[in-house]
Protein backbone atom coordinates (compact mmCIF):
# COMPACT_ATOMS: atom_id res chain seq x y z
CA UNK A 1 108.59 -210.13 58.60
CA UNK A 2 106.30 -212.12 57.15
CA UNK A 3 102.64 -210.84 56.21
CA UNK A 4 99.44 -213.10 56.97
CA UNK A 5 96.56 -212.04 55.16
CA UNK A 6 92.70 -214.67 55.62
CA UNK A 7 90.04 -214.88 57.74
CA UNK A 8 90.48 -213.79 60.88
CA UNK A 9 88.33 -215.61 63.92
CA UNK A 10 88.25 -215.69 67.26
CA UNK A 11 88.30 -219.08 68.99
CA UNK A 12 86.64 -219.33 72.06
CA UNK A 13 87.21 -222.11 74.84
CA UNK A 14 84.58 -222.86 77.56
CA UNK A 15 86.02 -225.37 79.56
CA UNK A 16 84.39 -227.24 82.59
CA UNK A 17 83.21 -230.77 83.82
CA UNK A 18 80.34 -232.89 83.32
CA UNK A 19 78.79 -234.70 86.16
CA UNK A 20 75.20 -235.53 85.10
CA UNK A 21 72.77 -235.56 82.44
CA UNK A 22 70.32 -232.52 81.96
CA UNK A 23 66.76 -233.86 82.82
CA UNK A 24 65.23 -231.57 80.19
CA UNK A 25 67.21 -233.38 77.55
CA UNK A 26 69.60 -236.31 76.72
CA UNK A 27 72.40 -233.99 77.08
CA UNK A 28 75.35 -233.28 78.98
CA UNK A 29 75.29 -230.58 81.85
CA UNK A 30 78.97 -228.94 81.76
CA UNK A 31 79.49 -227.10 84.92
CA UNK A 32 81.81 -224.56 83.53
CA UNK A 33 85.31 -223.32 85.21
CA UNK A 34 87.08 -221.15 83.09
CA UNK A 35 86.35 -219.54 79.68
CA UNK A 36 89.07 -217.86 77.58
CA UNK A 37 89.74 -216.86 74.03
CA UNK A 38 92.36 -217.26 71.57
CA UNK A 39 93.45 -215.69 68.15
CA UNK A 40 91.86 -218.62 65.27
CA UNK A 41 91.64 -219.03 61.85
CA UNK A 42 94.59 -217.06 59.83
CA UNK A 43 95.50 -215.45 63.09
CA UNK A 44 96.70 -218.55 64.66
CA UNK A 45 98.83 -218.72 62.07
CA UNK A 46 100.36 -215.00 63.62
CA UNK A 47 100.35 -216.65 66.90
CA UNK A 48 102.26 -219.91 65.75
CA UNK A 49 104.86 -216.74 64.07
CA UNK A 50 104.97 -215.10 67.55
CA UNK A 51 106.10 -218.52 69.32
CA UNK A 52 108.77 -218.91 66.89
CA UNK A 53 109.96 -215.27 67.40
CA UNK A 54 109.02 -214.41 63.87
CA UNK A 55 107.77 -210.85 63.27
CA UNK A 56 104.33 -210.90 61.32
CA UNK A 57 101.61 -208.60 59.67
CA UNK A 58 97.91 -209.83 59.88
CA UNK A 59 95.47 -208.43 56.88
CA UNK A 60 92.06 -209.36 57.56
CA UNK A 61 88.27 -207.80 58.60
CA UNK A 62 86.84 -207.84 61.95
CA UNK A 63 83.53 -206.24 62.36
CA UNK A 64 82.85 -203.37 64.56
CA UNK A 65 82.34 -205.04 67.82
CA UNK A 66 84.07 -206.03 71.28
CA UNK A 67 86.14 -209.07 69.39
CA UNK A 68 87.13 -206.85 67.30
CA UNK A 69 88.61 -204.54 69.31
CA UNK A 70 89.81 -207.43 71.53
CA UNK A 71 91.40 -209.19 68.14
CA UNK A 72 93.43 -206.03 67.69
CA UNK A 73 94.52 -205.60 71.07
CA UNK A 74 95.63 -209.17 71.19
CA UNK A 75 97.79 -208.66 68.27
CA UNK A 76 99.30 -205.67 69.36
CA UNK A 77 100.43 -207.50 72.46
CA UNK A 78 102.04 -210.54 70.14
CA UNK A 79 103.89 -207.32 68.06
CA UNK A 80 102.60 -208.39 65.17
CA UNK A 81 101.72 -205.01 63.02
CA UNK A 82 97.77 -204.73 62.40
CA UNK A 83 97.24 -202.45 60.44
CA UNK A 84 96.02 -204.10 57.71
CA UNK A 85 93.14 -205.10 59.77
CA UNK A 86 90.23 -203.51 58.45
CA UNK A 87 87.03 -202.66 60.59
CA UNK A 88 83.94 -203.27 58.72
CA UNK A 89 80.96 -200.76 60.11
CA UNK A 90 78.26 -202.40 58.58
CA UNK A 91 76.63 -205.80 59.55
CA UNK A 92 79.63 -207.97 59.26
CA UNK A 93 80.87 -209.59 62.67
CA UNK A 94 84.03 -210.77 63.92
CA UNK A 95 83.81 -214.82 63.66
CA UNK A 96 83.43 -216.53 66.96
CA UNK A 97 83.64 -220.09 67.16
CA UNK A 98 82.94 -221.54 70.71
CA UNK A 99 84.12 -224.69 71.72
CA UNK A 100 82.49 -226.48 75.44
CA UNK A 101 85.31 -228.87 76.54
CA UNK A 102 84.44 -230.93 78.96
CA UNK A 103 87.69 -233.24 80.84
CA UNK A 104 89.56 -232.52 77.55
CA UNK A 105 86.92 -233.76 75.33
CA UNK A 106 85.13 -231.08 72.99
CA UNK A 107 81.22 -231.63 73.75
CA UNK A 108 80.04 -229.49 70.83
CA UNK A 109 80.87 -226.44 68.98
CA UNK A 110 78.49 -223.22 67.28
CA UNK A 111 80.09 -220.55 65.28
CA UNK A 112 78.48 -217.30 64.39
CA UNK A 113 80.10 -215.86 61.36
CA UNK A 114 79.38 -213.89 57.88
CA UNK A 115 80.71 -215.73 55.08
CA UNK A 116 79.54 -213.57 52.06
CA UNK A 117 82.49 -211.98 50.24
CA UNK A 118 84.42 -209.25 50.90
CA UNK A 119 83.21 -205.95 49.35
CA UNK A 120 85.89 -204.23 47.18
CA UNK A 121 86.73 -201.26 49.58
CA UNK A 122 87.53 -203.69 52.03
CA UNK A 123 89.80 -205.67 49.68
CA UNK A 124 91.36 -202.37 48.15
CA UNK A 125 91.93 -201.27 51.92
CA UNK A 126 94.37 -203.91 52.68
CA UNK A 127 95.45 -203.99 49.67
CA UNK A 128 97.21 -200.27 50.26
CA UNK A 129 98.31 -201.59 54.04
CA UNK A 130 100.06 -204.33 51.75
CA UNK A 131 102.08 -202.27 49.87
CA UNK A 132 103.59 -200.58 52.61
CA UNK A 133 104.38 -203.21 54.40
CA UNK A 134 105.83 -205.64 51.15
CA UNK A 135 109.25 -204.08 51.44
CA UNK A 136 110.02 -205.22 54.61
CA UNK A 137 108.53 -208.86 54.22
CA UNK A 138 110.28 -212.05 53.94
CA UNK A 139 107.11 -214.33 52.36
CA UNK A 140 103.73 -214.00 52.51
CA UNK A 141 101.06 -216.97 53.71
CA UNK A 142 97.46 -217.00 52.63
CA UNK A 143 95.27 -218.40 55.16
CA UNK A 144 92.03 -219.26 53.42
CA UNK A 145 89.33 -220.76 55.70
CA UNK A 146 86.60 -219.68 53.16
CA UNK A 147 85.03 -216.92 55.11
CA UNK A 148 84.78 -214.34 52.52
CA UNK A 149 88.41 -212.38 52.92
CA UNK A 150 90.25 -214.38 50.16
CA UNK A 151 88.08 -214.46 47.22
CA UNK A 152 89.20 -216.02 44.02
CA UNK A 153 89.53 -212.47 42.41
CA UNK A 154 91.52 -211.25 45.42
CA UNK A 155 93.34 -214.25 45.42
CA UNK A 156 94.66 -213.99 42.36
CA UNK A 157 95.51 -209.89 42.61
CA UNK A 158 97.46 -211.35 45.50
CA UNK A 159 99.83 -214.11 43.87
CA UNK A 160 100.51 -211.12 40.76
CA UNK A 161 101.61 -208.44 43.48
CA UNK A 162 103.87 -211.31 45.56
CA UNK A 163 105.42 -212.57 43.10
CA UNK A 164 109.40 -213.02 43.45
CA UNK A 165 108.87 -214.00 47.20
CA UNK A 166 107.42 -216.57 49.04
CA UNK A 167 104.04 -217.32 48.49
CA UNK A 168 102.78 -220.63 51.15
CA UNK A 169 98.75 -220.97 50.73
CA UNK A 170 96.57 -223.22 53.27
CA UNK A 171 94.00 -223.78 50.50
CA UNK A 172 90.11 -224.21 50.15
CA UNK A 173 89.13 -226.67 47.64
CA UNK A 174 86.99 -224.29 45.80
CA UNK A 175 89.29 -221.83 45.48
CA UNK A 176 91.68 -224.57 43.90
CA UNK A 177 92.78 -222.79 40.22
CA UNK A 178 93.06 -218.94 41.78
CA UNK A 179 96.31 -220.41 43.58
CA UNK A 180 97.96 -220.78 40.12
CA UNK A 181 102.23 -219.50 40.89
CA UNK A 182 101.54 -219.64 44.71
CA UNK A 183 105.14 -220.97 46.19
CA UNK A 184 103.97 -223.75 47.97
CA UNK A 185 100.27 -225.29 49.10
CA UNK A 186 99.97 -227.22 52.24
CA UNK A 187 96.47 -228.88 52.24
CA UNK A 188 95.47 -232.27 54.02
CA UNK A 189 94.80 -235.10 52.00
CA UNK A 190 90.77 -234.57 51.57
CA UNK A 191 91.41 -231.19 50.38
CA UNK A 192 94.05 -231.90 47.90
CA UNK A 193 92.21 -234.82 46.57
CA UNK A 194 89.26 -232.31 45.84
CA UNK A 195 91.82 -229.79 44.22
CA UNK A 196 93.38 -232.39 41.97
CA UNK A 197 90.06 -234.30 41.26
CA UNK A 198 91.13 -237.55 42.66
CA UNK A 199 89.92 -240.02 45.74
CA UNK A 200 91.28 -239.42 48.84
CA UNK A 201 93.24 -242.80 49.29
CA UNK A 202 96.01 -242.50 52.29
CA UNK A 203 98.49 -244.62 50.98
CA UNK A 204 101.52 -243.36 49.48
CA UNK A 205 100.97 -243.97 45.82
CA UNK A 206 98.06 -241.87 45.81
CA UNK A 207 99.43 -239.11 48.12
CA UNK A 208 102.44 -239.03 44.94
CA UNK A 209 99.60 -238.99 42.48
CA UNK A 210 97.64 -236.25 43.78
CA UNK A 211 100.88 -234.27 44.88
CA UNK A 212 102.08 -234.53 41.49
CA UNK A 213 98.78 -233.73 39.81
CA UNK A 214 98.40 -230.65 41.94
CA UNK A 215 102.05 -229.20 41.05
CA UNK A 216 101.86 -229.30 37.33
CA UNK A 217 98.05 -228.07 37.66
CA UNK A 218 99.24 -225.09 39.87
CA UNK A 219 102.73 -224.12 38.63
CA UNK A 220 103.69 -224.65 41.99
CA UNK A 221 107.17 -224.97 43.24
CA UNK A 222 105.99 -227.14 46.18
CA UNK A 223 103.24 -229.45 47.74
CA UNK A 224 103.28 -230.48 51.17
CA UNK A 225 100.26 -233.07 51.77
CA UNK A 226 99.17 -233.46 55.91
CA UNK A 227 98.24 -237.09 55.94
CA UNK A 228 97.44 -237.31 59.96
CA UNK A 229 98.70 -240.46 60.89
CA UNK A 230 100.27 -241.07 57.96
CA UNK A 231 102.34 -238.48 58.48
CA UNK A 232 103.34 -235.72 55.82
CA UNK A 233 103.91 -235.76 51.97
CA UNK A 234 106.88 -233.21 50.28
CA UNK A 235 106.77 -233.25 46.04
CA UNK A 236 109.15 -230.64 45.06
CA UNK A 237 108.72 -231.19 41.36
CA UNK A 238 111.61 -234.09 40.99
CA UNK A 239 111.23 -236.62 43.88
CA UNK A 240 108.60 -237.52 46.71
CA UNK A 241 109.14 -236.99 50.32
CA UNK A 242 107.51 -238.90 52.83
CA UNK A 243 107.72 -238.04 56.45
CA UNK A 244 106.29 -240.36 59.01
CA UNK A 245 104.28 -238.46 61.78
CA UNK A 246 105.99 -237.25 64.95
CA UNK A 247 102.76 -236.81 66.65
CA UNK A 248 103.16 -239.30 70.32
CA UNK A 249 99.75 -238.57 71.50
CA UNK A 250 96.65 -236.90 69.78
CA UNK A 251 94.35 -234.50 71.77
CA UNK A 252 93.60 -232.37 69.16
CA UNK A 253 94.05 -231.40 65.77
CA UNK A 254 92.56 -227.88 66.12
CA UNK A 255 94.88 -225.74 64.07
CA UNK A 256 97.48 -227.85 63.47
CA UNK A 257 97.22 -226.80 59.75
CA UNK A 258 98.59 -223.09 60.94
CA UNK A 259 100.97 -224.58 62.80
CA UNK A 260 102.14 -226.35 59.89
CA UNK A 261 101.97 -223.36 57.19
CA UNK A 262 103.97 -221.13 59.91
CA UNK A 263 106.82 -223.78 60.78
CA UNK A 264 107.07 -224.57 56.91
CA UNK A 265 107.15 -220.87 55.69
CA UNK A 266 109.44 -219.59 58.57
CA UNK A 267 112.13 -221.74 57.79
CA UNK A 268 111.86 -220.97 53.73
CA UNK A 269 112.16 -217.53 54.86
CA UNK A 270 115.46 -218.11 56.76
CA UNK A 271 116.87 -220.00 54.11
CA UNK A 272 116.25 -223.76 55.16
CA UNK A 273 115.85 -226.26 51.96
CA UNK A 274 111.78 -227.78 51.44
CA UNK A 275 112.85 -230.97 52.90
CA UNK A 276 114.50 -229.56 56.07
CA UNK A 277 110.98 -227.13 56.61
CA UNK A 278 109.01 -230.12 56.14
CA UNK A 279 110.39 -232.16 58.73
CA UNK A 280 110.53 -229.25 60.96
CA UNK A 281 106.67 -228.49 60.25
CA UNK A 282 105.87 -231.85 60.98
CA UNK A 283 107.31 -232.07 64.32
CA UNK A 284 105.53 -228.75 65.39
CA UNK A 285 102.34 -230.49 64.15
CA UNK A 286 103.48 -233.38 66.47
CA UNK A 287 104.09 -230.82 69.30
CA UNK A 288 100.42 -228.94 69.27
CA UNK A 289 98.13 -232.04 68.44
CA UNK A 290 99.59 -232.98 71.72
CA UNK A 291 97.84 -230.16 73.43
CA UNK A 292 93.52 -228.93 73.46
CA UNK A 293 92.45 -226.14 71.81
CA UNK A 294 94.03 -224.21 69.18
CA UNK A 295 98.14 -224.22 70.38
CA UNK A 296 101.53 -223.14 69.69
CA UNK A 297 105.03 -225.05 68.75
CA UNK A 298 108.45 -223.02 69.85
CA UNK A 299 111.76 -223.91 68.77
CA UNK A 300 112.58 -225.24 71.49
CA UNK A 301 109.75 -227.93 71.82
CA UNK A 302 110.61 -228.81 68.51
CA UNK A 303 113.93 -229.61 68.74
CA UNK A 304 112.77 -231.49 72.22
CA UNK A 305 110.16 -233.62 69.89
């Protein structure tokens, strides 16, 4: 099993078609067909677990709403064990972000979400749902999308109570030293740039620089840079890996970063080496950019890609 524990939102697609422009402004009119919702944020990273038939744990807030009901409904149906999902009766909402998508092109996006920090009872709460659950976990992946769940403190309290497993972060710049002993990060190339202080060049010298910079800064066993179309970037402590991308065609990078985190973590877990996860992650990054809205890789359509 492995446990997920970030900010959980829901991501909501409108989808339709767009004929004219609205008279009342310069602005497209989508006539709208279909409107669904999918796990987001850290829970698309228990969603990308659930296509690869991984068991998983989410440990998160939801506020005391419809989503939040519906968020753990829908992760009862994936089997992934919520109880570390904590319902928040105060004025704290689940996070919505609505995409309109219009003939596969996003026309705009609004979120409503809190983004204050988590009080303590919430963080002590799945804290106790942790330690129930540690025993039977394989590694652990925090999702951090800056939302208030993962809080440098927290953070922190985390990486102490994990240590002698796997620890894979997706990271938030300014959250950058609380990720001090994590296993692996697996930022893109703006983020790590922030984190190590340095300018977001793509080439591969830099990528090696800020890799490098970022491993002895964190104690890190790994860093695995996502350089879009320059592919991916492994430092393991001794030698740089560069993967090209395996992406054929790009529709959407919407959570392509979970995708990423789960393939890479997954295969630790089993037993695979850094190099061998890599490569694997990156062709599962190849598979969902490839499809609109937030999506899934299996095994199978990564060994197909």
């Amino acid at each position: 099993m492995i446990l997920v524990i970030g900010d959980i939102i829901v991501d909501e697609f409108i989808w339709g078609d767009v004929t004219r422009i609205s008279p009342e402004a310069p602005v497209p009119v989508v006539s709208v067909n279909e409107i669904d919702r999918r796990l987001g944020g850290s829970s698309n990273v228990v969603r990308n677990l659930h296509a690869l038939d991984v068991p998983s744990a989410m440990f998160g807030i939801v506020g005391n709403d419809e989503p939040g009901q519906w968020v753990k409904n829908r992760l009862a149906e994936l089997n992934s064990d919520n109880r570390g999902v904590i319902t928040k009766t105060n004025d704290r909402p689940t996070a919505i972000k609505t995409r309109i998508i219009a003939r596969h092109q996003q026309v705009v996006r609004y979120d409503r979400e809190w983004v204050k920090a988590a009080q303590q009872s919430s963080h002590e709460a799945i804290m106790t749902n942790l330690e129930e659950l540690l025993p039977q976990s394989t590694a652990t992946i925090l999702s951090d999308y800056g939302k208030g769940v993962l809080t440098p403190d927290f953070i922190r309290q985390l990486i102490t109570q994990l240590q002698g497993g796997i620890i894979a972060v997706d990271p938030k710049p300014a959250h950058t030293d609380a990720y001090y002993g994590a296993t692996v990060i697996t930022p893109n190339l703006m983020e790590a740039a922030a984190m190590a202080g340095l300018e977001a060049i793509n080439d591969d010298e830099h990528a090696e620089l800020i890799a490098r910079t970022l491993h002895e800064k964190l104690n890190l066993q790994y860093v695995l840079l996502t350089r879009s179309e320059r592919g991916m970037t492994l430092y393991d402590g001794k030698a740089h890996h560069h993967i090209p991308t395996a992406a054929r065609d790009v529709f959407d990078v919407t959570g392509a970063g979970d995708t990423v985190i789960a393939v890479f973590t997954a295969c630790l877990a089993r037993g695979d080496d850094a190099l061998t996860a890599a490569k694997l992650a990156n062709r599962a990054a190849g598979v969902v950019v490839g499809k609109v809205g937030t999506a899934t890789a299996s095994w199978s359509e990564i060994e197909a890609h």
